[in-house]
C-alpha atoms as a PDB file:
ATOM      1  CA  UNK A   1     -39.042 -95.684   8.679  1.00  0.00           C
ATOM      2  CA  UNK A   2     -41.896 -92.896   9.996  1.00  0.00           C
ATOM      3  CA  UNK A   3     -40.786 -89.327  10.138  1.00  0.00           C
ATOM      4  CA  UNK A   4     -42.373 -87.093  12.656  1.00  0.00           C
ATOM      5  CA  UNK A   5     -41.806 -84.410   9.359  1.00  0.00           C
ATOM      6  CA  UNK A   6     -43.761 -86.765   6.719  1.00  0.00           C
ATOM      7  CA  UNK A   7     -46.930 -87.217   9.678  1.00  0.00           C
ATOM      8  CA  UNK A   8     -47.740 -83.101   9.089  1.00  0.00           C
ATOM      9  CA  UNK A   9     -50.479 -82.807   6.805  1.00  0.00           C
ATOM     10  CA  UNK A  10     -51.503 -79.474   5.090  1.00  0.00           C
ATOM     11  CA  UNK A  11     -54.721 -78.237   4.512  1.00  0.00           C
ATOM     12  CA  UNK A  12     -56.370 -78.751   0.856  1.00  0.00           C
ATOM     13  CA  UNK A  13     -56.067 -75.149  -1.046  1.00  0.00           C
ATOM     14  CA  UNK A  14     -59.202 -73.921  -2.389  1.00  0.00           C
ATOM     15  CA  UNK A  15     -59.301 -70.664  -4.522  1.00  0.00           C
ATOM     16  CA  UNK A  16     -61.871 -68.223  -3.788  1.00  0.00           C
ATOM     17  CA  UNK A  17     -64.111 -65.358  -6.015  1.00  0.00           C
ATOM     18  CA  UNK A  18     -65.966 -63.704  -3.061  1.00  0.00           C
ATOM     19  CA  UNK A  19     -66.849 -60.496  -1.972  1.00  0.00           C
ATOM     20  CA  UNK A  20     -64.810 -59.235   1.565  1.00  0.00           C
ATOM     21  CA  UNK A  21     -67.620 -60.311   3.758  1.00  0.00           C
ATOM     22  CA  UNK A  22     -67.885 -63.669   2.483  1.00  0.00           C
ATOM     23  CA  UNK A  23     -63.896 -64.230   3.000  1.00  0.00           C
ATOM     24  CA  UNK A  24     -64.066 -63.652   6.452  1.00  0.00           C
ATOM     25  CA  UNK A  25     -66.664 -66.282   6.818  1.00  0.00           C
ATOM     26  CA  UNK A  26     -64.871 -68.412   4.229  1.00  0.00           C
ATOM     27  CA  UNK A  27     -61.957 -68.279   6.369  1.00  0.00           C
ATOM     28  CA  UNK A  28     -63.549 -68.915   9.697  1.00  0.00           C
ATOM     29  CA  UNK A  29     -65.308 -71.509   8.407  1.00  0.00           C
ATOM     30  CA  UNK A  30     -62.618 -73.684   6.874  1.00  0.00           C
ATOM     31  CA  UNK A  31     -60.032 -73.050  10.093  1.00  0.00           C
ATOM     32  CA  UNK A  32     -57.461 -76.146   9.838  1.00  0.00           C
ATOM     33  CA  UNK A  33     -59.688 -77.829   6.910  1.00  0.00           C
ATOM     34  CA  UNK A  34     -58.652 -76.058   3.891  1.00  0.00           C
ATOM     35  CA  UNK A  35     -56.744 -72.966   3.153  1.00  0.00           C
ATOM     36  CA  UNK A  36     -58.216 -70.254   1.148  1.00  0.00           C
ATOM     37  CA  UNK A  37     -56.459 -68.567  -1.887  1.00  0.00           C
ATOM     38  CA  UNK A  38     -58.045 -65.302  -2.674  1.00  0.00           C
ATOM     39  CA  UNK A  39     -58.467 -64.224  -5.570  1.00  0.00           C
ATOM     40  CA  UNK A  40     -59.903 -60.947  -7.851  1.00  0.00           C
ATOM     41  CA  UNK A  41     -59.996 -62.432 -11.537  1.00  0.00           C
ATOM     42  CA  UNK A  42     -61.466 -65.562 -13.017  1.00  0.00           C
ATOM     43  CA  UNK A  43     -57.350 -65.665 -15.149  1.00  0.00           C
ATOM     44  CA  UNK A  44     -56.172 -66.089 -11.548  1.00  0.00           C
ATOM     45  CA  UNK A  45     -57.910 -68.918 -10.260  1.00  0.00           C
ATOM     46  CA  UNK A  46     -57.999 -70.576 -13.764  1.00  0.00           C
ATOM     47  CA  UNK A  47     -54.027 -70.117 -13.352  1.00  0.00           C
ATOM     48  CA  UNK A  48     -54.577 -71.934  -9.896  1.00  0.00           C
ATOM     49  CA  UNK A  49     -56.031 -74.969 -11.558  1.00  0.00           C
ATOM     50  CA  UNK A  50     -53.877 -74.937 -14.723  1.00  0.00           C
ATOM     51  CA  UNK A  51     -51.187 -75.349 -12.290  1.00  0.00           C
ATOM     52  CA  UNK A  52     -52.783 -77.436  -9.801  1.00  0.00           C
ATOM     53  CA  UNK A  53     -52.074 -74.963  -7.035  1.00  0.00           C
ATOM     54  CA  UNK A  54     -56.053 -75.853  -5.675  1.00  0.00           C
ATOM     55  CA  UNK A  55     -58.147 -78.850  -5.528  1.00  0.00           C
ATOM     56  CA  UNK A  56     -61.316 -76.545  -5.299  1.00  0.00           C
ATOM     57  CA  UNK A  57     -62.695 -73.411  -6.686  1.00  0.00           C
ATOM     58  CA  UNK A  58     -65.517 -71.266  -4.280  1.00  0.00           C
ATOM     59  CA  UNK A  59     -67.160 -68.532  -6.724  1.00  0.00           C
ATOM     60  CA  UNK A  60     -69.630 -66.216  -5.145  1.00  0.00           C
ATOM     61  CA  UNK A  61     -72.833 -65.413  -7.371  1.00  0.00           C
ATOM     62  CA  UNK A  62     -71.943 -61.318  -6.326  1.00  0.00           C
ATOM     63  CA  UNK A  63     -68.943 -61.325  -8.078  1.00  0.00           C
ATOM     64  CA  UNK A  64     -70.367 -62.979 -11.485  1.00  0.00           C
ATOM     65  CA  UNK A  65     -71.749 -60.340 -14.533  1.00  0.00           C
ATOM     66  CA  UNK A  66     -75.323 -61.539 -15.496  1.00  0.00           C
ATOM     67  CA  UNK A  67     -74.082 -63.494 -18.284  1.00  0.00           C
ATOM     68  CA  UNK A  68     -71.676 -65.161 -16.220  1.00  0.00           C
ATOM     69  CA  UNK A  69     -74.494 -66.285 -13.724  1.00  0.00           C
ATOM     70  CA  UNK A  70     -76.798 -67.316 -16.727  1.00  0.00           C
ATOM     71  CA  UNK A  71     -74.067 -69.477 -17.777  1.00  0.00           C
ATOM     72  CA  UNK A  72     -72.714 -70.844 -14.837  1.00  0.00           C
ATOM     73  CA  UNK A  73     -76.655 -71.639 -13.781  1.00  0.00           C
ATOM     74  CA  UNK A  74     -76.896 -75.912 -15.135  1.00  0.00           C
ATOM     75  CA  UNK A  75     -73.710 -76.326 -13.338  1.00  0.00           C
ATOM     76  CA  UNK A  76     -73.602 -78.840 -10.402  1.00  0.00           C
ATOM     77  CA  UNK A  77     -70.953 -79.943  -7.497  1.00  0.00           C
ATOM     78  CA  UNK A  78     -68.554 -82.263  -8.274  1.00  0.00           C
ATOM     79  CA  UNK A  79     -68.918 -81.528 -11.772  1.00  0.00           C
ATOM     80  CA  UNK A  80     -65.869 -81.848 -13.881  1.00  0.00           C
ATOM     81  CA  UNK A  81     -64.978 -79.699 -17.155  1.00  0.00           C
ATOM     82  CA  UNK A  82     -65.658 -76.236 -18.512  1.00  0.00           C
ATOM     83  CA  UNK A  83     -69.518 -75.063 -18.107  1.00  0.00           C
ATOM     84  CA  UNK A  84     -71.000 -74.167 -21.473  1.00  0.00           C
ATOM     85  CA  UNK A  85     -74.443 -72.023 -22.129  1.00  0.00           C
ATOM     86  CA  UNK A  86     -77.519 -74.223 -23.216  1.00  0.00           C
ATOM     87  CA  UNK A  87     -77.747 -75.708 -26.339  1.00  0.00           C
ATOM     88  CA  UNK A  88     -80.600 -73.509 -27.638  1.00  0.00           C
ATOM     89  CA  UNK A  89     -80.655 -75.450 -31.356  1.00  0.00           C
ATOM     90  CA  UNK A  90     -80.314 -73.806 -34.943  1.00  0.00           C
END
């Protein structure tokens, strides 16, 4: 049997790092598609995942220290698992 109540699909949740300019657009852009989950700390949004609260993470470069963007630099979309610095050898 279909429900009218089980047809109603929700928007994906994606937690977002961003500065208050960038939410706005964030928000505007992702009307109906996703919901944005705003957050201030990089605990809070790896709560998010840890809890599976999001499917998606949005981190803007502004809101990263310099070693944060030098280690977050080899990463790639769509890739899975924790980033790590460069193997620089011993």
């Amino acid at each position: 049997m279909y429900s009218e109540r089980s047809a109603v699909q929700h928007p994906v949740a994606i937690a977002t790092m961003l500065t208050p300019s960038e939410r706005v657009r964030v928000d505007a852009a992702g009307e109906g598609s996703y919901q944005a989950v705003h957050r201030d700390s990089v605990a809070e949004v790896v709560q998010d995942l840890k809890t599976n609260r999001v499917s998606a993470v949005v981190v803007s470069v502004t809101r990263c220290d310099q070693r944060a963007r030098t280690t977050a630099a080899p990463r790639r979309s769509g890739a899975a698992g924790p980033v790590h610095p460069p193997d620089r050898g011993a």
